[in-house]
C-alpha atoms as a PDB file:
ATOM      1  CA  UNK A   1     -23.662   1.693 -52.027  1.00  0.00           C
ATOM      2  CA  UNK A   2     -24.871  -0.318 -55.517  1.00  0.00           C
ATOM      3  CA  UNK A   3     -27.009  -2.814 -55.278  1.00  0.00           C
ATOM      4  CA  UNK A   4     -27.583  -6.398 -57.206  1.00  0.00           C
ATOM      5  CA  UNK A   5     -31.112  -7.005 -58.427  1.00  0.00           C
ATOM      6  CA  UNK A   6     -32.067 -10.688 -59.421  1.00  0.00           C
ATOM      7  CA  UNK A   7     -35.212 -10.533 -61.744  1.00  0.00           C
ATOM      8  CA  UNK A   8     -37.143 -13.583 -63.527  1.00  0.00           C
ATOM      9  CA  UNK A   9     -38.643 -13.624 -67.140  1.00  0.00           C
ATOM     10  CA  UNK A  10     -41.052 -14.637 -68.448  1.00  0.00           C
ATOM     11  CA  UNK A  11     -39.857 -17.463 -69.362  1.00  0.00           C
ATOM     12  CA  UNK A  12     -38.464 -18.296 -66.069  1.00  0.00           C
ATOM     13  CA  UNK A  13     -34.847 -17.291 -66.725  1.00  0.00           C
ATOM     14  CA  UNK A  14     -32.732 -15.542 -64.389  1.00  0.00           C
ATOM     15  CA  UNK A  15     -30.625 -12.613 -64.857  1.00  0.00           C
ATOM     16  CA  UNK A  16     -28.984  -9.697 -62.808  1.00  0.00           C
ATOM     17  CA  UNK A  17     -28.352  -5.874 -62.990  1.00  0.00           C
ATOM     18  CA  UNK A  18     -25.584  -4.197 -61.167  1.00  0.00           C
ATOM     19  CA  UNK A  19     -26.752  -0.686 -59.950  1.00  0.00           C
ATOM     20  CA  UNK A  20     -24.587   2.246 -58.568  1.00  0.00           C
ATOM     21  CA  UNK A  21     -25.394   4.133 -55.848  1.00  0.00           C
ATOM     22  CA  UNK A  22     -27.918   6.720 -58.205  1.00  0.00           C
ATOM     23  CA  UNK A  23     -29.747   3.452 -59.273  1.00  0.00           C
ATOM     24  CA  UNK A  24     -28.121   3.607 -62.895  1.00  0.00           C
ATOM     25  CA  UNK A  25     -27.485  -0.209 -64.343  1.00  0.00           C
ATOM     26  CA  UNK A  26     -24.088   0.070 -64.593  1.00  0.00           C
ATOM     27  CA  UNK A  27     -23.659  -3.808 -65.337  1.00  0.00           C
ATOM     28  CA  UNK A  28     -25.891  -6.520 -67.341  1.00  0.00           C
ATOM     29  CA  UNK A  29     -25.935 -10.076 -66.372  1.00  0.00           C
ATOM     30  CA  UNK A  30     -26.076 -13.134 -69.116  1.00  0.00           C
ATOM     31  CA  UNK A  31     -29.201 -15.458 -68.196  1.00  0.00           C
ATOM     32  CA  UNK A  32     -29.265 -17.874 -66.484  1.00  0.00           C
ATOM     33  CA  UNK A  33     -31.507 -21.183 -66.032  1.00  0.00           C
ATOM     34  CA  UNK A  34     -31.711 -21.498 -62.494  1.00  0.00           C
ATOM     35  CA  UNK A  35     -31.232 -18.929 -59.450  1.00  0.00           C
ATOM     36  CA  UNK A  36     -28.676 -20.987 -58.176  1.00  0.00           C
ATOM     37  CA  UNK A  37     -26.206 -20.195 -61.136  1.00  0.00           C
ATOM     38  CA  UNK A  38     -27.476 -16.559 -61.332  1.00  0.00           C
ATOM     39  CA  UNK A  39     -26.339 -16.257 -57.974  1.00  0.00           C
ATOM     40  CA  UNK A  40     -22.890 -17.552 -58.315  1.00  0.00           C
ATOM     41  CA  UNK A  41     -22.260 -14.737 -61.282  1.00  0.00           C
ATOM     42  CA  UNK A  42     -23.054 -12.356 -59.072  1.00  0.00           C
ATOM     43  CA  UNK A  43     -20.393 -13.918 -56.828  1.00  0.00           C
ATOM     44  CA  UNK A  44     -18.032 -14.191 -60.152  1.00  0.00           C
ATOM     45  CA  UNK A  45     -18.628 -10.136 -60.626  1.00  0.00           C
ATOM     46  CA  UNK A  46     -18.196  -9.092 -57.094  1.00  0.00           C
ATOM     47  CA  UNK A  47     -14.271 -11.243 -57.409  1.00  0.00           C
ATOM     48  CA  UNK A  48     -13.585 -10.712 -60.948  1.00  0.00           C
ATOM     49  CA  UNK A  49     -14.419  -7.029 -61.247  1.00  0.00           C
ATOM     50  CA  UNK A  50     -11.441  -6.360 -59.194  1.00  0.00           C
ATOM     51  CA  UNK A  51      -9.102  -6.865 -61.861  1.00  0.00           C
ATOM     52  CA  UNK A  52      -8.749  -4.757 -64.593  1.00  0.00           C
ATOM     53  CA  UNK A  53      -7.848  -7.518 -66.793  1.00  0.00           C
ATOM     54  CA  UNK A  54     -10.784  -9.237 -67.149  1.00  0.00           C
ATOM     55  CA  UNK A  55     -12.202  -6.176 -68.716  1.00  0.00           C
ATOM     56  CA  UNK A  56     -12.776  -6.160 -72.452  1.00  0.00           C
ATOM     57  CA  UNK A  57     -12.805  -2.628 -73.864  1.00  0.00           C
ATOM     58  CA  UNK A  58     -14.996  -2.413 -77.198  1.00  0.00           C
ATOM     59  CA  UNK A  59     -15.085   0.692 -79.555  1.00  0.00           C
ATOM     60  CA  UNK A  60     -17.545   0.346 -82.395  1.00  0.00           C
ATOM     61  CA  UNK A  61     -17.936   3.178 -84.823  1.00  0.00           C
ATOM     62  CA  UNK A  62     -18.105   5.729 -81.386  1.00  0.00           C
ATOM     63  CA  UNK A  63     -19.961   3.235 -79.443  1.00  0.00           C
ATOM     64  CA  UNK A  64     -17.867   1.946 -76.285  1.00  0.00           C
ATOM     65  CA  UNK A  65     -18.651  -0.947 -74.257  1.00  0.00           C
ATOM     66  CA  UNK A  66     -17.096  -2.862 -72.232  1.00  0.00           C
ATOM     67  CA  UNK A  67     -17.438  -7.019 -70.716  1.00  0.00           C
ATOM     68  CA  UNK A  68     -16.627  -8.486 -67.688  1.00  0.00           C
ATOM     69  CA  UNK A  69     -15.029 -11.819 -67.683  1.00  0.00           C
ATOM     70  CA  UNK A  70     -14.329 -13.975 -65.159  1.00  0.00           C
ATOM     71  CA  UNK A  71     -10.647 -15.717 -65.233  1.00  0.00           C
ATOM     72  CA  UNK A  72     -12.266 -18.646 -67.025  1.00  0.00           C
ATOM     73  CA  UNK A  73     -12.629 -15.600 -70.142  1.00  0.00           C
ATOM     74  CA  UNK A  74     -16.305 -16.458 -69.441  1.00  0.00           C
ATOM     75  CA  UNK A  75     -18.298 -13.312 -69.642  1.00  0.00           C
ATOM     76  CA  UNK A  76     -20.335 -12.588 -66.746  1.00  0.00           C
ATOM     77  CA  UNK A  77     -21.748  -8.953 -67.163  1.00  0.00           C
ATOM     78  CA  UNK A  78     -21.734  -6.334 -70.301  1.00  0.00           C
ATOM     79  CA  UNK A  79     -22.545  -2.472 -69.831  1.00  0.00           C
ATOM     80  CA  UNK A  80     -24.830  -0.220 -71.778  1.00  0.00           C
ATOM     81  CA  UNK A  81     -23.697   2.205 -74.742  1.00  0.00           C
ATOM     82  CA  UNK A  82     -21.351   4.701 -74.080  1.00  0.00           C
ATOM     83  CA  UNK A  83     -20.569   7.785 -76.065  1.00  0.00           C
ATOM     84  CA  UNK A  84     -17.003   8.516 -74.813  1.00  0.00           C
ATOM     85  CA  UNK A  85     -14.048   6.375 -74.105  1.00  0.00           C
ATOM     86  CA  UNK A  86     -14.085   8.338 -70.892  1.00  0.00           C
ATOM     87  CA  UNK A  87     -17.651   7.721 -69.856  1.00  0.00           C
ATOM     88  CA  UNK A  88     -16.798   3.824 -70.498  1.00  0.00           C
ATOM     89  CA  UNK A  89     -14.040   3.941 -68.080  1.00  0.00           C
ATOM     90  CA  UNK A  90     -16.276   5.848 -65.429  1.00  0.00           C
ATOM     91  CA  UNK A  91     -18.021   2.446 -66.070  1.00  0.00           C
ATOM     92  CA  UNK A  92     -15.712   0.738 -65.322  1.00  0.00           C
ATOM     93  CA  UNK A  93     -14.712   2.254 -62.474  1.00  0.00           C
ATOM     94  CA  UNK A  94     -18.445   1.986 -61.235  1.00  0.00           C
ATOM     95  CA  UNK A  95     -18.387  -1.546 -61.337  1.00  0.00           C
ATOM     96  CA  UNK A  96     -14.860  -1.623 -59.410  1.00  0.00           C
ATOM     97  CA  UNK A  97     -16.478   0.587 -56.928  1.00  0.00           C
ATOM     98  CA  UNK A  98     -19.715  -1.045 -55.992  1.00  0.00           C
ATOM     99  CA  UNK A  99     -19.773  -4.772 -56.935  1.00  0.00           C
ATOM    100  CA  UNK A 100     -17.033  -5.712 -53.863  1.00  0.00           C
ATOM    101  CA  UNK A 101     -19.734  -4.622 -51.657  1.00  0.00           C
ATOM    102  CA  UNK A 102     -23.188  -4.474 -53.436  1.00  0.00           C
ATOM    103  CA  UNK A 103     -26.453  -5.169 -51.278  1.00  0.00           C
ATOM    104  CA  UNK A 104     -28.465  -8.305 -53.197  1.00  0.00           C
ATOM    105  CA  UNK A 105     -31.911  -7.535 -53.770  1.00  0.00           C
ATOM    106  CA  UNK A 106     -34.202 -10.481 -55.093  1.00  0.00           C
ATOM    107  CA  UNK A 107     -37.185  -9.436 -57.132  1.00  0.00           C
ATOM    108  CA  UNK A 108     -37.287 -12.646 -58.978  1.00  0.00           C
END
């Protein structure tokens, strides 16, 4: 099962990573001010990641990412670099898989 880790900055901010099951961040969070709100768009992924619609696929010159928005068109989450259209959507499908049910770990 993936797993949500909550980490603080330095200076004090609040963000999350969404992990897969082989640890890999498969999902960046914005930051946030307070825990509080970080918590909530953790809340936001695990609903909103359900629907493929509120994914944004991006191709840049071979580089394909992807964003997460909530139904507000908010974004909550963005992934990493992928080479492949393909890989992207395994992404995507990552996030699908795990975020429903993700454990919460707080290392803020």
């Amino acid at each position: 099962m993936g797993k949500f880790e909550i980490k603080k900055d330095a200076s004090g901010h609040f963000r999350f990573n969404l992990k897969a099951t082989n640890g890999q961040v498969i999902l960046n969070s914005e930051v946030y001010r307070q825990k509080p709100s970080c918590v909530n768009g953790i809340e936001s992924v695990r609903k909103n990641s359900q629907d493929d619609a509120n994914f944004d696929r991006k191709d840049a010159d071979g580089n394909y990412r992807f964003k997460l928005r909530a139904t507000s068109t908010l974004i909550i989450g963005v992934s990493k670099s992928y080479n492949t259209s393909a890989a992207m959507e395994n992404g995507i499908a990552s996030v699908k898989k795990n975020a429903p049910n993700a454990d919460l770990e707080d290392n803020s």
